[in-house]
C-alpha atoms as a PDB file:
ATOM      1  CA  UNK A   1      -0.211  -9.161 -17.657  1.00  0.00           C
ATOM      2  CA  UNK A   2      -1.714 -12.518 -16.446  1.00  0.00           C
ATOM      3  CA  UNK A   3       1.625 -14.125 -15.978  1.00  0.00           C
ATOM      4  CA  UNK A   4       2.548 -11.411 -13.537  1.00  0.00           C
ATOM      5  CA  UNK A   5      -0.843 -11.027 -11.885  1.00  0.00           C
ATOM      6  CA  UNK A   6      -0.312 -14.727 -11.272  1.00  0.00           C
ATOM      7  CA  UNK A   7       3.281 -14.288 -10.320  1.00  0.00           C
ATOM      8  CA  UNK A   8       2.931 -11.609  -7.746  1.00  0.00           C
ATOM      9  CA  UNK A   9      -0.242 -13.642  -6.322  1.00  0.00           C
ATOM     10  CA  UNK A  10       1.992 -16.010  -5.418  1.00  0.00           C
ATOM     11  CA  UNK A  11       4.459 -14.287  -3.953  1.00  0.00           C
ATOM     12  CA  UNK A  12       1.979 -12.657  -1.978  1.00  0.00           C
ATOM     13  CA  UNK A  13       0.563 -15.610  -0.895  1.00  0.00           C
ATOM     14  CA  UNK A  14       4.175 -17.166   0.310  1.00  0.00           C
ATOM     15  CA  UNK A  15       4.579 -14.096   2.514  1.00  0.00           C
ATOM     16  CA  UNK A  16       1.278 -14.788   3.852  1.00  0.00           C
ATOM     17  CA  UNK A  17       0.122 -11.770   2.963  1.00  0.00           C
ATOM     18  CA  UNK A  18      -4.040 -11.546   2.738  1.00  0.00           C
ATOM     19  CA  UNK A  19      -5.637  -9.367   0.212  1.00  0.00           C
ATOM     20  CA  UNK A  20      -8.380  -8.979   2.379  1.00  0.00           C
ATOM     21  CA  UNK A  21      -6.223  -8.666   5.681  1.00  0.00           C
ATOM     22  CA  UNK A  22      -4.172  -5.703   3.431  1.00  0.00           C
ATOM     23  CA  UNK A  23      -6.845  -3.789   2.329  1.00  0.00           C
ATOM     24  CA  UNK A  24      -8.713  -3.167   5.897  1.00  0.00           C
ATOM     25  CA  UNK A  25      -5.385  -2.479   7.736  1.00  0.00           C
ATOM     26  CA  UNK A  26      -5.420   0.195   4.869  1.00  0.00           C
ATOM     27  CA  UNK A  27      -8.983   1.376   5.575  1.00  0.00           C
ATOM     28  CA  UNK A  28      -7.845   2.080   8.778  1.00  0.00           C
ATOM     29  CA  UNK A  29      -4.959   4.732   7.989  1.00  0.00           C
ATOM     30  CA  UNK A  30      -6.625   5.840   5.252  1.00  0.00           C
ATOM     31  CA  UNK A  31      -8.238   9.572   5.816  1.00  0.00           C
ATOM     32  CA  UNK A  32     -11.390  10.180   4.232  1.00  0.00           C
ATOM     33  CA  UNK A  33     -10.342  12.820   2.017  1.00  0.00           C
ATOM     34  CA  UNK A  34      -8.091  10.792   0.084  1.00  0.00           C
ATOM     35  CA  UNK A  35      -8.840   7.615  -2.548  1.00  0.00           C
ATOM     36  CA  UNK A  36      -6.542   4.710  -3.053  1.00  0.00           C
ATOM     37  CA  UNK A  37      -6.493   4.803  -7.122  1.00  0.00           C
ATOM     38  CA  UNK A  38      -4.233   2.238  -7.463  1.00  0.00           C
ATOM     39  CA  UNK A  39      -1.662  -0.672  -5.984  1.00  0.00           C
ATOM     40  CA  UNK A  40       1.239  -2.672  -6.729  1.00  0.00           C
ATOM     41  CA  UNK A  41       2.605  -4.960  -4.135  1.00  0.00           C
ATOM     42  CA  UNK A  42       6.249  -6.049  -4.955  1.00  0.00           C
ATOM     43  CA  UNK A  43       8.545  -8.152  -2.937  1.00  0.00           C
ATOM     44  CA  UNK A  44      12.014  -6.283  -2.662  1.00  0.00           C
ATOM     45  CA  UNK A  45      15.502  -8.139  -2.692  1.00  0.00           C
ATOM     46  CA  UNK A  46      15.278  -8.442   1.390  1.00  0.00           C
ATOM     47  CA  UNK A  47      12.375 -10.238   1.193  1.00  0.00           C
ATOM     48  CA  UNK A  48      10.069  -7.768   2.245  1.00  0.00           C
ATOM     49  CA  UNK A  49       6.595  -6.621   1.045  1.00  0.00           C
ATOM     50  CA  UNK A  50       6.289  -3.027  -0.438  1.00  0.00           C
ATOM     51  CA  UNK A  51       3.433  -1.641  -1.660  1.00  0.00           C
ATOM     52  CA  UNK A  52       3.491   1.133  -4.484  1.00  0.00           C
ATOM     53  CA  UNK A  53       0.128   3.266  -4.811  1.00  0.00           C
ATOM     54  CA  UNK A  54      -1.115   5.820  -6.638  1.00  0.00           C
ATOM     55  CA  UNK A  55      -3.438   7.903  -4.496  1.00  0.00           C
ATOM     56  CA  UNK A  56      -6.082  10.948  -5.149  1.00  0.00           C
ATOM     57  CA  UNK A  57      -7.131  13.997  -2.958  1.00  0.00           C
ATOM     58  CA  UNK A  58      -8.676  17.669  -3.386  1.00  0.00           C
ATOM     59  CA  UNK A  59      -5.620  19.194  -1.527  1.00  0.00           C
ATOM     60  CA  UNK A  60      -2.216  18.092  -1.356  1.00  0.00           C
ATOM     61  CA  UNK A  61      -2.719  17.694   2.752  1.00  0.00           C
ATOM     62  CA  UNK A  62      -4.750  15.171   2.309  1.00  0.00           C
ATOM     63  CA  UNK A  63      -2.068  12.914   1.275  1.00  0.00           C
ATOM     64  CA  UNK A  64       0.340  14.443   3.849  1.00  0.00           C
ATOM     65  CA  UNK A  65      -2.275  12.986   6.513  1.00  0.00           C
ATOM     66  CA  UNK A  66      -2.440   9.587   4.783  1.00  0.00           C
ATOM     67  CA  UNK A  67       1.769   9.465   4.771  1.00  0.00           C
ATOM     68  CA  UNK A  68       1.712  10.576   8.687  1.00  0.00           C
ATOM     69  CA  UNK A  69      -0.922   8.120   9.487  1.00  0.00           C
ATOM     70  CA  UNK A  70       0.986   5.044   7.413  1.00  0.00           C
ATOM     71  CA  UNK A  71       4.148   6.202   9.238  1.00  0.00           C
ATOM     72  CA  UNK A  72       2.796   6.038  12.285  1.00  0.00           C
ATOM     73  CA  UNK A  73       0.844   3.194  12.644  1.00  0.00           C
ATOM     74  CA  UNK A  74       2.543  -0.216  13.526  1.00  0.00           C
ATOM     75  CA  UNK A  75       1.521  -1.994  10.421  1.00  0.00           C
ATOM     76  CA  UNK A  76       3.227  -0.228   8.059  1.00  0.00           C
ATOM     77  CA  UNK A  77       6.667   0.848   7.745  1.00  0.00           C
ATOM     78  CA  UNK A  78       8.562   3.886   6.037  1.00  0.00           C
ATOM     79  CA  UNK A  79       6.869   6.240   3.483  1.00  0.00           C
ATOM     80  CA  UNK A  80       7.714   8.279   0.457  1.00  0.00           C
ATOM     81  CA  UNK A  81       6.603  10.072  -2.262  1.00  0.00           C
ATOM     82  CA  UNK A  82       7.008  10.709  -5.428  1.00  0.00           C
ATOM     83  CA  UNK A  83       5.177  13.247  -7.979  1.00  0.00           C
END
């Protein structure tokens, strides 16, 4: 598990991609109502930066908020979901 912490650190840090930069864009989108449980940052075959989370809210809205937000702000691309 330290191997790939390590690993996708790197990568991370290759795309220039700030931990700190990543999680207040995300504090931004994020609605009140719903908590970011957990995240997995991955770079895809293109070269690109996707982020798989798991999130938590009282009412399934919540989320549907959060996934209109991400989708519409300019700092993060397409959404999906998956239950």
């Amino acid at each position: 598990m330290l191997d790939r912490s390590v690993f996708l650190n790197l990568l991370l840090q290759r795309k220039g991609i700030s931990w700190t930069r990543l999680f207040a864009d995300l504090e931004g989108v994020f609605p009140g109502s719903v908590r970011l449980v957990t995240i997995r940052p991955y770079v895809t075959g293109d070269n690109r930066v996707q982020l798989d989370m798991i999130v938590g809210a009282q009412e399934p809205e919540y989320v549907i908020d959060l996934l209109k937000r991400l989708e519409g702000s300019p700092l993060f691309g397409e959404t999906s979901l998956v239950n």
